[in-house]
N, C-alpha and C. Protein backbone atom coordinates (compact mmCIF):
# COMPACT_ATOMS: atom_id res chain seq x y z
N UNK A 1 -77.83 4.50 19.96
CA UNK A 1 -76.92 5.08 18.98
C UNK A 1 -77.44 6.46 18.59
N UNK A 2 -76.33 7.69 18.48
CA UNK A 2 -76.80 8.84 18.26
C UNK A 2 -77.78 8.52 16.86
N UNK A 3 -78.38 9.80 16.43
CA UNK A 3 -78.71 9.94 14.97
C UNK A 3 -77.50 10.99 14.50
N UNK A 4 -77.14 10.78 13.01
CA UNK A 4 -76.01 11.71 12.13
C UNK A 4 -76.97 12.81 12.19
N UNK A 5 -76.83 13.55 12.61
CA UNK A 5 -78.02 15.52 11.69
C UNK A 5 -77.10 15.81 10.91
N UNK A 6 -77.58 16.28 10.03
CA UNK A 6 -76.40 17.19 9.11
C UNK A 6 -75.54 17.91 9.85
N UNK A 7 -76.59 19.28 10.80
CA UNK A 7 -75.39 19.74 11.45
C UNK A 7 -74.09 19.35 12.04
N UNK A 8 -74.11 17.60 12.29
CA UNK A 8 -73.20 17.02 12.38
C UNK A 8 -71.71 17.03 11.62
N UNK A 9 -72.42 17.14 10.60
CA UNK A 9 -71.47 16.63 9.39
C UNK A 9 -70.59 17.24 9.06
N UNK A 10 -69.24 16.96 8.46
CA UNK A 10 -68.95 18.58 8.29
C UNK A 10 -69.12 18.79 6.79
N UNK A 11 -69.26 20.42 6.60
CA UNK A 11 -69.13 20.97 5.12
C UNK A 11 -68.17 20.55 4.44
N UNK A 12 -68.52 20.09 3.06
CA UNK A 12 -68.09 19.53 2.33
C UNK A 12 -66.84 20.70 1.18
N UNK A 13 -65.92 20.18 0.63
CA UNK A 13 -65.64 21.33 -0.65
C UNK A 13 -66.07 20.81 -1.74
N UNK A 14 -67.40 20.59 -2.02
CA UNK A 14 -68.76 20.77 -2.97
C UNK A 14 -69.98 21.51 -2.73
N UNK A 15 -70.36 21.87 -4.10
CA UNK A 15 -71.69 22.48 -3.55
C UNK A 15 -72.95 21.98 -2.82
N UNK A 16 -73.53 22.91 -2.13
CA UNK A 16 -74.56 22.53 -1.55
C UNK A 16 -75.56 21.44 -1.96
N UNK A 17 -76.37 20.70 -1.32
CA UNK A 17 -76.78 19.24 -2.59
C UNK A 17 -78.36 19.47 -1.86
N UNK A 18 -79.36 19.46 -2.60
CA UNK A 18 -80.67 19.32 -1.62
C UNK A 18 -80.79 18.51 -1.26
N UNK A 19 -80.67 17.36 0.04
CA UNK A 19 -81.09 15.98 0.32
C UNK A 19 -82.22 16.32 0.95
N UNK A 20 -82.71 15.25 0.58
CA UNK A 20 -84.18 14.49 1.57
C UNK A 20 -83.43 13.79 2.41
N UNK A 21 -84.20 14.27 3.86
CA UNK A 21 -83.47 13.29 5.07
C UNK A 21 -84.91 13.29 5.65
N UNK A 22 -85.08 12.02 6.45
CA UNK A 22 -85.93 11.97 7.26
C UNK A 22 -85.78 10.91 8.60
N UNK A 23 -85.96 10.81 9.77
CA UNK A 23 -85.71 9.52 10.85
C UNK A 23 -86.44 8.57 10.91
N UNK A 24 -85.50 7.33 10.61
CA UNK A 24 -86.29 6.34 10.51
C UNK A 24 -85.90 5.42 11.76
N UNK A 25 -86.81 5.25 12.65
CA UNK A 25 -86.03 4.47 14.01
C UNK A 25 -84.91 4.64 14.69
N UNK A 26 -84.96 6.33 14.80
CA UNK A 26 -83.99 6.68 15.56
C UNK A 26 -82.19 7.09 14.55
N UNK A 27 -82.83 7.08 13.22
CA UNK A 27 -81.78 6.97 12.30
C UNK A 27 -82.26 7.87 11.34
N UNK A 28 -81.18 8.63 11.11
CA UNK A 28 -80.83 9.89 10.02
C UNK A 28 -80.95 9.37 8.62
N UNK A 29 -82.26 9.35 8.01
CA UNK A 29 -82.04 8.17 6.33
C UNK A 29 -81.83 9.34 5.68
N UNK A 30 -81.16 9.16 4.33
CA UNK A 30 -81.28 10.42 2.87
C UNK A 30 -81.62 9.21 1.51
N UNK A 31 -82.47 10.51 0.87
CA UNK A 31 -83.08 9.71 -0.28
C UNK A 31 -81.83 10.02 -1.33
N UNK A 32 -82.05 8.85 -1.47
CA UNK A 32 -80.36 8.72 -3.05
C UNK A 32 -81.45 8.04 -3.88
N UNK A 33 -81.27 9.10 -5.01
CA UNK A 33 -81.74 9.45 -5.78
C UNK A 33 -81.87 8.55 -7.00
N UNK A 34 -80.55 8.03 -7.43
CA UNK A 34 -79.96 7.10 -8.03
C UNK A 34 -80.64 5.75 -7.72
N UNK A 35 -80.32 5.40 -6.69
CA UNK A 35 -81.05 4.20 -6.13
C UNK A 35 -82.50 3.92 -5.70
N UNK A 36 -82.94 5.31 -5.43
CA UNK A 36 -84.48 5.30 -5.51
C UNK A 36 -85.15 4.60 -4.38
N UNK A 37 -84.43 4.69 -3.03
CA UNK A 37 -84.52 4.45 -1.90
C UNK A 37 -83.67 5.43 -0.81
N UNK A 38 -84.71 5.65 0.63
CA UNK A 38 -83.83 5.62 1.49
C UNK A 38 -82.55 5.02 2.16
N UNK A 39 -81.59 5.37 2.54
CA UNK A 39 -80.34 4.96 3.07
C UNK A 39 -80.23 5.56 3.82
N UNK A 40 -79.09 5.05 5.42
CA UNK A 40 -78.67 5.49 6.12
C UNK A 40 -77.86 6.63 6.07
N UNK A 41 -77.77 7.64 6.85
CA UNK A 41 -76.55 8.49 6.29
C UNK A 41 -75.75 8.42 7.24
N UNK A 42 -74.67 8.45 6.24
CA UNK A 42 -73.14 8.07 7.25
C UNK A 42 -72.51 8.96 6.66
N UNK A 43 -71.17 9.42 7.63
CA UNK A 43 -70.32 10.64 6.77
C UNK A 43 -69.66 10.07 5.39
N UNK A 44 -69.65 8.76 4.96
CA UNK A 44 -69.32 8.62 3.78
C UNK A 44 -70.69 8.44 2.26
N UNK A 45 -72.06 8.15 2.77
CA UNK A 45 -73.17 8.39 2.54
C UNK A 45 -73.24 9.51 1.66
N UNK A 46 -72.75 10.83 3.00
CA UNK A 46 -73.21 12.18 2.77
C UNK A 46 -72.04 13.00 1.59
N UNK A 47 -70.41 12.23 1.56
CA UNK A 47 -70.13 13.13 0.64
C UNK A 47 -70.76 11.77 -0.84
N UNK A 48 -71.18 11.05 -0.90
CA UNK A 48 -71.99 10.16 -2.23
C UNK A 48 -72.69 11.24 -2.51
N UNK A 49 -73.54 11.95 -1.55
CA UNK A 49 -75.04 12.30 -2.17
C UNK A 49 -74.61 13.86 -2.77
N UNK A 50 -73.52 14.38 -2.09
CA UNK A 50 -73.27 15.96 -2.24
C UNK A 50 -72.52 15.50 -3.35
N UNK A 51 -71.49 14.32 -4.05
CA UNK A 51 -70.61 14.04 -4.95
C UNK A 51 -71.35 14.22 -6.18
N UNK A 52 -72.38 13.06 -6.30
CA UNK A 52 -73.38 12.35 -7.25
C UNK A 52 -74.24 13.43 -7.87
N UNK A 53 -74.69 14.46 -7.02
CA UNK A 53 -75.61 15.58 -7.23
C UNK A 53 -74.58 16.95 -7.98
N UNK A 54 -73.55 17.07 -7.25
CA UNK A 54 -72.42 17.71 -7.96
C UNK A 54 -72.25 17.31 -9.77
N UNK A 55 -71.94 15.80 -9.45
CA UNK A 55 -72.06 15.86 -10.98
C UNK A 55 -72.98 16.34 -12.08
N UNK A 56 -74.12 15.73 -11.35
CA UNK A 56 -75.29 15.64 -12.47
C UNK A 56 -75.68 17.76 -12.34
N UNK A 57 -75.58 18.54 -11.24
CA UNK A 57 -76.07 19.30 -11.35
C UNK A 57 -75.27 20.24 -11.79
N UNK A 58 -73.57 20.40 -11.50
CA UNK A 58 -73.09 21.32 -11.84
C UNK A 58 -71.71 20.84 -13.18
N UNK A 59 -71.91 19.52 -13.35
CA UNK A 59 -71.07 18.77 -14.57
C UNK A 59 -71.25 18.27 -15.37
N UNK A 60 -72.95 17.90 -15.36
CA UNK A 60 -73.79 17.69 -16.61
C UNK A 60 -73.89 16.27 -16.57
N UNK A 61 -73.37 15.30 -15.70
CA UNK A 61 -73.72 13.91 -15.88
C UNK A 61 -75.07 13.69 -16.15
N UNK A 62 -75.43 12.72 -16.78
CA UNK A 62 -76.83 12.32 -16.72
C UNK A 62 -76.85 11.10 -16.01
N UNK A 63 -78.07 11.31 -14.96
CA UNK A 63 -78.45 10.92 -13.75
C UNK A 63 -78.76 9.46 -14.16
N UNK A 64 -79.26 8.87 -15.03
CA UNK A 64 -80.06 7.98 -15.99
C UNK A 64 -78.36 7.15 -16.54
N UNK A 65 -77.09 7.47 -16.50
CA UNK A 65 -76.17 7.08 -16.73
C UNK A 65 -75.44 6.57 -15.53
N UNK A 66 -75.65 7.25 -14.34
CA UNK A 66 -75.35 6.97 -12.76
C UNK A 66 -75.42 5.66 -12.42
N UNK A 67 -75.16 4.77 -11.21
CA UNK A 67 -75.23 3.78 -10.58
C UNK A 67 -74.69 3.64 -9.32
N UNK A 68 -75.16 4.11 -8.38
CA UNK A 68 -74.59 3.63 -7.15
C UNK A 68 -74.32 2.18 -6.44
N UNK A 69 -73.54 1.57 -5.92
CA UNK A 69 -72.93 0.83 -5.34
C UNK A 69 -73.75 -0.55 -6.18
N UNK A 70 -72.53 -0.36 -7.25
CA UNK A 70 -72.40 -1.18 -8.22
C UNK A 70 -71.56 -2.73 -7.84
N UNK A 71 -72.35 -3.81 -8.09
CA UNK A 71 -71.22 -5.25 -7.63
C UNK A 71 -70.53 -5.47 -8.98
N UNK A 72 -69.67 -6.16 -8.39
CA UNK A 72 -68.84 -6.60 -9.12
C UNK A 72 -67.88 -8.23 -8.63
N UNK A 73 -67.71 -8.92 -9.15
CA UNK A 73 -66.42 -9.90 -8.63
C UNK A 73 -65.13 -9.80 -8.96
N UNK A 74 -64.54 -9.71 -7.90
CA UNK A 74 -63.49 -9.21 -7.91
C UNK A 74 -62.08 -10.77 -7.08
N UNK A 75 -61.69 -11.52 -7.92
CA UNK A 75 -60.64 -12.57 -7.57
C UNK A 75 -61.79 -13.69 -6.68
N UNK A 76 -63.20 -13.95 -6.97
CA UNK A 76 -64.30 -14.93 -6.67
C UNK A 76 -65.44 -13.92 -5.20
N UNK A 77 -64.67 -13.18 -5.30
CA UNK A 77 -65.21 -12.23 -4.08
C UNK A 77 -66.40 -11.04 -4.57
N UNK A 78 -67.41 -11.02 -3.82
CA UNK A 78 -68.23 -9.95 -4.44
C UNK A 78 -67.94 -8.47 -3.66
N UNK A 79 -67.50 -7.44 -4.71
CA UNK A 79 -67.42 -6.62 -4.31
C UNK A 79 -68.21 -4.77 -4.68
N UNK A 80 -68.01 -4.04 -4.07
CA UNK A 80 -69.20 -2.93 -4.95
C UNK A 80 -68.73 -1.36 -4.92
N UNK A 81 -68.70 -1.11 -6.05
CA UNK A 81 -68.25 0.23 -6.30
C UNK A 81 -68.96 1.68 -5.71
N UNK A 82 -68.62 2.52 -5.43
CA UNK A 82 -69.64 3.21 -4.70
C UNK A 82 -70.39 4.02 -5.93
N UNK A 83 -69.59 4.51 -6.67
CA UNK A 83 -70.62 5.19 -8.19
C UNK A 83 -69.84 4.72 -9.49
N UNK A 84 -70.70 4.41 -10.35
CA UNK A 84 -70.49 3.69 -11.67
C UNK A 84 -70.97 4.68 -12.59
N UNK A 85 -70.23 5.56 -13.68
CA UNK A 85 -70.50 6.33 -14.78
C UNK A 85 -70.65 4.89 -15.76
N UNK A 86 -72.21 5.18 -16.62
CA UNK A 86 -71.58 4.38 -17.90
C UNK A 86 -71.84 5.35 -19.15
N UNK A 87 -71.13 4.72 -20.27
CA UNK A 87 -71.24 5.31 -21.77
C UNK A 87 -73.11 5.37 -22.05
N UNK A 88 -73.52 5.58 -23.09
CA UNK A 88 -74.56 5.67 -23.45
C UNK A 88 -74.47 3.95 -24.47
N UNK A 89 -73.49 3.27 -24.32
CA UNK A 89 -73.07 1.73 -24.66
C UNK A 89 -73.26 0.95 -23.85
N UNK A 90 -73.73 1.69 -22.06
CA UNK A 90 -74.16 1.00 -21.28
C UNK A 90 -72.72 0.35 -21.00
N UNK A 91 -71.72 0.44 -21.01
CA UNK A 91 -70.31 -0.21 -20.48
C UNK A 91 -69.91 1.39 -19.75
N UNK A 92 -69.48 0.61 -18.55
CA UNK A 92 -68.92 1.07 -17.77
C UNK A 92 -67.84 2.40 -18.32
N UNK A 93 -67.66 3.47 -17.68
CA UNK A 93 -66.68 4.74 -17.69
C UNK A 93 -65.86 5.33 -17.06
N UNK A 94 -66.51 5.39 -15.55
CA UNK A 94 -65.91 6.06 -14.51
C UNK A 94 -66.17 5.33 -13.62
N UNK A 95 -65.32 4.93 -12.51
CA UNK A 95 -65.46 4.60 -11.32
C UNK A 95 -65.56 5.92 -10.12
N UNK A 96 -66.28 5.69 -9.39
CA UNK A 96 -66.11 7.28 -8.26
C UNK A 96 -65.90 6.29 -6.97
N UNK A 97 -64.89 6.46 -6.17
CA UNK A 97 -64.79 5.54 -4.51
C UNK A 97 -65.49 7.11 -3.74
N UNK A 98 -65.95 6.86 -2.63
CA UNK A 98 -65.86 7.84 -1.44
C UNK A 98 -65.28 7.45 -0.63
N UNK A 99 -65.07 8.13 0.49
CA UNK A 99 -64.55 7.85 1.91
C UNK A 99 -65.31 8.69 2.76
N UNK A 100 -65.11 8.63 4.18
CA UNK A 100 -65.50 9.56 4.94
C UNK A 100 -64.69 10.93 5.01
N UNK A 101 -65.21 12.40 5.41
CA UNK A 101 -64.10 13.13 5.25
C UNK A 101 -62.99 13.35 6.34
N UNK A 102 -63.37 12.51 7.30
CA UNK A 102 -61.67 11.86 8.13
C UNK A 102 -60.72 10.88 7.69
N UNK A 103 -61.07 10.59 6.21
CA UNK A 103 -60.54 9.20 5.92
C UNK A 103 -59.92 10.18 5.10
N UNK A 104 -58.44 10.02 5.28
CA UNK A 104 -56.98 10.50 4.30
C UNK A 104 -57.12 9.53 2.98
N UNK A 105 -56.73 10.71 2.13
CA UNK A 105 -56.81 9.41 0.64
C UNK A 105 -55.74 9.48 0.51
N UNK A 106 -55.06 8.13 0.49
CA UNK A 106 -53.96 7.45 0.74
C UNK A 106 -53.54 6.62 -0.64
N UNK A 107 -52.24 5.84 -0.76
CA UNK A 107 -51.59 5.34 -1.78
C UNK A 107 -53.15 3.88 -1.85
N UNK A 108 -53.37 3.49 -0.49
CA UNK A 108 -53.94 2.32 0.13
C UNK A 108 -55.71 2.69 -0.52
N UNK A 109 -55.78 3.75 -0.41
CA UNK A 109 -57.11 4.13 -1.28
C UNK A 109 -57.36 4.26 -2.70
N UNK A 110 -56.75 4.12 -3.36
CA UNK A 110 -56.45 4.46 -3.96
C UNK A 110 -56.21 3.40 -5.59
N UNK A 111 -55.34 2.25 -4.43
CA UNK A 111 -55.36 0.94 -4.82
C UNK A 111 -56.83 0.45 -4.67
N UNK A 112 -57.35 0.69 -3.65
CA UNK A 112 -58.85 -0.12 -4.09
C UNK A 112 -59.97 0.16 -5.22
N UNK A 113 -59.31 1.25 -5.55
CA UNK A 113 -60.21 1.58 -6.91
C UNK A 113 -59.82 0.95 -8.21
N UNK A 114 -58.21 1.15 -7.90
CA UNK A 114 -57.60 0.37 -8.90
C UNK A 114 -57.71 -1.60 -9.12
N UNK A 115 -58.06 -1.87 -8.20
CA UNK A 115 -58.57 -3.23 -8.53
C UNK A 115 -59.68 -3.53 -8.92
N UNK A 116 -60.70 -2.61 -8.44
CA UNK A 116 -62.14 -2.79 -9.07
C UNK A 116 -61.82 -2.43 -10.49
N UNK A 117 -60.92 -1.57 -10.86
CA UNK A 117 -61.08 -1.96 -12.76
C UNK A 117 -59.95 -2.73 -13.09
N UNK A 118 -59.57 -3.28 -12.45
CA UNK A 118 -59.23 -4.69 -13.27
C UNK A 118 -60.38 -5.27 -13.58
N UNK A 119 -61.44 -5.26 -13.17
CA UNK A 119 -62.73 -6.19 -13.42
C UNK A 119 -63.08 -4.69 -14.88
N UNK A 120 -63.69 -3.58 -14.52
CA UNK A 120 -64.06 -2.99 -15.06
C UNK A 120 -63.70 -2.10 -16.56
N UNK A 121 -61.92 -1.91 -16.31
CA UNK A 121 -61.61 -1.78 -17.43
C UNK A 121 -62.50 0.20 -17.65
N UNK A 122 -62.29 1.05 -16.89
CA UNK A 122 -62.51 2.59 -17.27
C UNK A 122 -61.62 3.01 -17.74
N UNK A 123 -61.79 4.10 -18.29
CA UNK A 123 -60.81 5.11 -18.25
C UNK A 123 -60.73 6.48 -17.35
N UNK A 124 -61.82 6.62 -16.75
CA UNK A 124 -61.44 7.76 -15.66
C UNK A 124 -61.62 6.72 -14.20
N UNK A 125 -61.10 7.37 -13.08
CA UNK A 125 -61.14 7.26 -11.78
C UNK A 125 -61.33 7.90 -10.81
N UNK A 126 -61.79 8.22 -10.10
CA UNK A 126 -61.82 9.54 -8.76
C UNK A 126 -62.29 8.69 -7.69
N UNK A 127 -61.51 9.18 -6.87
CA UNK A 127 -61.62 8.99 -5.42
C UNK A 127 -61.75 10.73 -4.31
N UNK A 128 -62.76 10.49 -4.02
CA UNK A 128 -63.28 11.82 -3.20
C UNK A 128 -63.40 11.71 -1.60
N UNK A 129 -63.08 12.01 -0.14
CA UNK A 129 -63.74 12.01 0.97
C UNK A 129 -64.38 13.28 1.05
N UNK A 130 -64.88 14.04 -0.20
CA UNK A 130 -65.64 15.70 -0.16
C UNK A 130 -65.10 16.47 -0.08
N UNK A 131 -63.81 16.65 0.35
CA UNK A 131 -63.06 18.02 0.69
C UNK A 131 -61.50 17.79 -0.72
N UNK A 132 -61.27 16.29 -0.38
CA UNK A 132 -59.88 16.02 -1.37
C UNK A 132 -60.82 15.26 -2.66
N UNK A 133 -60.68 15.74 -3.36
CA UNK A 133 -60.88 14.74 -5.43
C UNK A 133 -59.86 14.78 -5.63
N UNK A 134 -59.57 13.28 -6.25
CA UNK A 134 -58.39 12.57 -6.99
C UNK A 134 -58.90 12.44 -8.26
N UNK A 135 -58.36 13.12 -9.10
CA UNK A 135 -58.94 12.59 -10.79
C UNK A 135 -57.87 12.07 -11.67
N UNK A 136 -57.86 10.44 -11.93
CA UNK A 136 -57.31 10.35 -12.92
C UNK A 136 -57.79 9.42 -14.30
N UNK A 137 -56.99 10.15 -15.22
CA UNK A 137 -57.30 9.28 -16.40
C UNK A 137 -56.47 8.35 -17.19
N UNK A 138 -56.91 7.37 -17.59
CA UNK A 138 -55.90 5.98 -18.08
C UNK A 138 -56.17 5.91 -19.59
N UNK A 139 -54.82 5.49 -20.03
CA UNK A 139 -54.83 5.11 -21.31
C UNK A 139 -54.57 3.66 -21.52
N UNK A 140 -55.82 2.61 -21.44
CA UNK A 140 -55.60 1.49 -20.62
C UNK A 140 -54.78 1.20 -22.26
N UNK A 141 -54.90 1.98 -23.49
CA UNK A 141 -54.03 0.73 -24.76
C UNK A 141 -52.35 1.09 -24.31
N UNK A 142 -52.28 2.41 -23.70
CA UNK A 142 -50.61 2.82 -23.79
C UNK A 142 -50.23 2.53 -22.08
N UNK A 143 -51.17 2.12 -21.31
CA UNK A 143 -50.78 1.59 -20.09
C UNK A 143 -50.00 2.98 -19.14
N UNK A 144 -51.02 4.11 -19.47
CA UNK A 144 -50.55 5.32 -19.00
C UNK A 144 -51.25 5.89 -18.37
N UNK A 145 -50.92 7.38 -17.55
CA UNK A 145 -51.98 7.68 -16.56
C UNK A 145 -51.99 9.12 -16.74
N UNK A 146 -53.24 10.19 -16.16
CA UNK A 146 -52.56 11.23 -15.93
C UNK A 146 -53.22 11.71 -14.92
N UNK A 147 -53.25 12.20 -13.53
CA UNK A 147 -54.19 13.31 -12.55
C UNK A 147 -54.27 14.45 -13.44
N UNK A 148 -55.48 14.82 -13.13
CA UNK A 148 -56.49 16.23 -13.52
C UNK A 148 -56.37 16.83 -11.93
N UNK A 149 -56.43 18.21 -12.35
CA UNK A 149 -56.82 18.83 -11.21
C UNK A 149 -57.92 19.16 -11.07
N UNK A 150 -59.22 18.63 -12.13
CA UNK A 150 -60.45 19.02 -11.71
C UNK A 150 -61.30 17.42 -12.24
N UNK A 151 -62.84 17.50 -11.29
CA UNK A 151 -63.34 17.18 -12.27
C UNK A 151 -63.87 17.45 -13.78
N UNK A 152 -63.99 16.64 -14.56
CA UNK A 152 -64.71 17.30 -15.98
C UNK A 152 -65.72 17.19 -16.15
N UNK A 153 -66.35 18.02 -16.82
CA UNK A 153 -67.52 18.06 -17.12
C UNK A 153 -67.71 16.96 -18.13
N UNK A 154 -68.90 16.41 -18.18
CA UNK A 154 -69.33 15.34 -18.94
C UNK A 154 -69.15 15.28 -20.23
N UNK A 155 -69.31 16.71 -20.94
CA UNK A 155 -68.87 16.63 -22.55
C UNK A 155 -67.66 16.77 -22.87
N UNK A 156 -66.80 16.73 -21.23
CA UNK A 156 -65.05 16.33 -22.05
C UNK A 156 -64.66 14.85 -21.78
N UNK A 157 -65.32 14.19 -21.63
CA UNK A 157 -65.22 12.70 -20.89
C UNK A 157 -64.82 11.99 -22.86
């Protein structure tokens, strides 16, 4: 099996992210930061790490609030979110999905975020493959929605 190189990958529409990559048995790992281990990098991996770092570096998330590939049960099934914002209440905020950046974000993508908060219950959502962000926000008491055209920065959350 090839190894991913970055040069592989393609450029993202986020900023540049410093990863640690190193080969581990013939395999392209990046240190995620969040999780505090090596991982494989896969083109959906790579927009996590350029996403996750985006936030915290140019949106002010705090890193210490982060969670990558968060479980959850979802209808007896275990399932896992790819990034989990929580409050400083430690309850959940934001859900973030990735995709790869050949993967079209679709009505079908879209929905899968939306079932993970049926368990979770946020009020923001984004779904990213690095080049397309989907931002929306719910008013889960008035059962309403709205897309942003950006992400926000953390002190408008």
């Amino acid at each position: 099996m090839k190894t991913i190189s970055e040069a592989l990958l393609p450029p993202l529409n986020l900023p540049p992210a410093a990863l640690k990559l190193r080969n581990d048995d013939g395999h392209t790992m990046v240190l995620d930061p969040l999780r505090r281990r090596f991982v494989r990098l896969t083109p959906e991996e790579w927009v996590r790490q350029h996403f996750t770092a985006y936030l915290i570096h140019e949106k002010g998330y705090p890193a210490g609030l982060l969670g990558n590939e968060v479980s959850l049960t979802l209808n007896g099934t275990a399932r896992r979110c790819d990034t989990v914002l929580y409050g400083l209440d430690r309850q959940p905020r934001m859900i973030i999905e990735y995709k790869a950046p050949s993967v079209t974000l679709t009505q079908k993508v879209f929905d899968q975020i939306c079932r993970y908060n049926i368990v979770l219950r946020v009020e923001w959502l984004i779904v990213s493959n690095g080049l397309q962000h989907v931002v929306c926000r719910l008013d889960l008491e008035k059962g309403t929605y709205e897309f942003l055209p950006q992400v926000p920065l953390y002190g408008e959350l």
